[in-house]
Protein backbone atom coordinates (compact mmCIF):
# COMPACT_ATOMS: atom_id res chain seq x y z
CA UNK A 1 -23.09 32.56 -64.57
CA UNK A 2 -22.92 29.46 -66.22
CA UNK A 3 -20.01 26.75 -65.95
CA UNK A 4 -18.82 24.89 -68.46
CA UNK A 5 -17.60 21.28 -67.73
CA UNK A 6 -15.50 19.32 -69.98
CA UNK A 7 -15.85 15.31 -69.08
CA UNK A 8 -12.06 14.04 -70.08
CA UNK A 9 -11.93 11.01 -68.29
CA UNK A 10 -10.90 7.58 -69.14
CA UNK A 11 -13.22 5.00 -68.89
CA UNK A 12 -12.31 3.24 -65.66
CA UNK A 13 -12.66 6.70 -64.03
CA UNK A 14 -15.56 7.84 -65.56
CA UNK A 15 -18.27 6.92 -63.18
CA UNK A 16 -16.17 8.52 -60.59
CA UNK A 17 -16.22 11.58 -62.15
CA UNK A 18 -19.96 11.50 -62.79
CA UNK A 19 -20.75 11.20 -59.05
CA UNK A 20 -18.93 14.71 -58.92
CA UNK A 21 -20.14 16.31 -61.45
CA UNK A 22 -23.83 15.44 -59.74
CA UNK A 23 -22.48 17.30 -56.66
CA UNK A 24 -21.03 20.16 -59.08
CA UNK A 25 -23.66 20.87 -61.85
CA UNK A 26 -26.25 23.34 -61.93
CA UNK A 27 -28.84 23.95 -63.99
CA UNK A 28 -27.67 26.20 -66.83
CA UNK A 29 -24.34 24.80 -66.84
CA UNK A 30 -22.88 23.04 -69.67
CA UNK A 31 -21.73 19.73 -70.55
CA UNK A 32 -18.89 18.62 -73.22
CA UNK A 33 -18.00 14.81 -72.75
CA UNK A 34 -14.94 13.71 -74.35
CA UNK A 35 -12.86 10.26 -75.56
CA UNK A 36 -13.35 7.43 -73.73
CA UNK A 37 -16.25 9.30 -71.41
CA UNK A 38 -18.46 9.13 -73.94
CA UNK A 39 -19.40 5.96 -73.96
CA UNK A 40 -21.38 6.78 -70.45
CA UNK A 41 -24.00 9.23 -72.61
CA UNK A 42 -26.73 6.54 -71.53
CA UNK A 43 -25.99 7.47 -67.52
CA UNK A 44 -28.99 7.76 -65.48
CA UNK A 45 -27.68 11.12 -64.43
CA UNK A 46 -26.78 12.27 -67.82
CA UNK A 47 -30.19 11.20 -69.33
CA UNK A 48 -31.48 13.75 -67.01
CA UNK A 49 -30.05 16.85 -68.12
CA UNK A 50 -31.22 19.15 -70.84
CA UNK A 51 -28.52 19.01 -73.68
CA UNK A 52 -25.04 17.60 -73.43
CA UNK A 53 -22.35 18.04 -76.31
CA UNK A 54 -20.63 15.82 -77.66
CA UNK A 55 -17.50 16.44 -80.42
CA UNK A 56 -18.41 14.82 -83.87
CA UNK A 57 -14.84 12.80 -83.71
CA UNK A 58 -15.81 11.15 -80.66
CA UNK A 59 -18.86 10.17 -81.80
CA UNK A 60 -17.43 7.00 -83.81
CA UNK A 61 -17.84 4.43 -80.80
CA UNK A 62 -21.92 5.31 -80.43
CA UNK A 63 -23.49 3.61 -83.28
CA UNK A 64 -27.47 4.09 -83.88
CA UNK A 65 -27.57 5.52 -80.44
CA UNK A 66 -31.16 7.21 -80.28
CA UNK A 67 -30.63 9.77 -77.31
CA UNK A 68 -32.43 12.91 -77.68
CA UNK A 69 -30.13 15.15 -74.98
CA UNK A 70 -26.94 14.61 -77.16
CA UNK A 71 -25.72 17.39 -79.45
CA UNK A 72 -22.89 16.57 -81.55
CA UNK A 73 -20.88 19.29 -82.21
CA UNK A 74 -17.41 20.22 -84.39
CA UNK A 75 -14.19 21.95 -83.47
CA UNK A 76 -15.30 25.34 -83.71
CA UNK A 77 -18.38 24.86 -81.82
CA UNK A 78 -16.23 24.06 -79.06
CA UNK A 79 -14.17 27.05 -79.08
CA UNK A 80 -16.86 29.10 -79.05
CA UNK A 81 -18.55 27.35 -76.33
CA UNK A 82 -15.47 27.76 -74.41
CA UNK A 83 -15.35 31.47 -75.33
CA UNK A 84 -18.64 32.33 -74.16
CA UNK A 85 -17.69 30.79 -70.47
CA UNK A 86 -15.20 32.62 -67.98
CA UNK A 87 -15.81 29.38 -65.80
CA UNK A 88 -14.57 26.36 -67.41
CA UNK A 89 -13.55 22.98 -65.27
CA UNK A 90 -11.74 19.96 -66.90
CA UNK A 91 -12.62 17.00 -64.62
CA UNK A 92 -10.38 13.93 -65.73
């Protein structure tokens, strides 16, 4: 069973909260960063993962950003991610 993890942090606790989502994650979990954590998508630990989400109105702050992990996804996407996970865990 698959987690899914929704990255709500601001940015001065960000990095925090990427050290414990490294302890946290497995692989076939899923990642949603949101607001100000999205300006971490270039992480060395998020480069390393398969796919993370991102929603299309954060997406404003990342100009030209080539990163091929990222998908940027809209409203409903979310809800349905969210639907198709009994586990879901907000880390702010």
């Amino acid at each position: 069973m698959s987690t899914l993890f929704l990255i709500q942090s601001d940015f001065a606790a960000t990095p925090h909260i990427l050290n414990k989502l490294q302890s946290l994650y497995m692989q076939d979990d899923f990642i949603i960063l949101m607001g100000e954590a999205v300006q971490f998508i270039t992480d060395a630990f998020l480069q390393t993962l398969n796919k993370i989400y991102l929603l299309e109105t954060d997406c404003d702050t990342l100009m030209n950003l080539d990163i091929k992990n990222i998908e940027i996804i809209q409203y409903q996407d979310f809800a349905k991610l969210c639907i198709q996970h009994t586990r879901c865990i907000s880390l702010k």
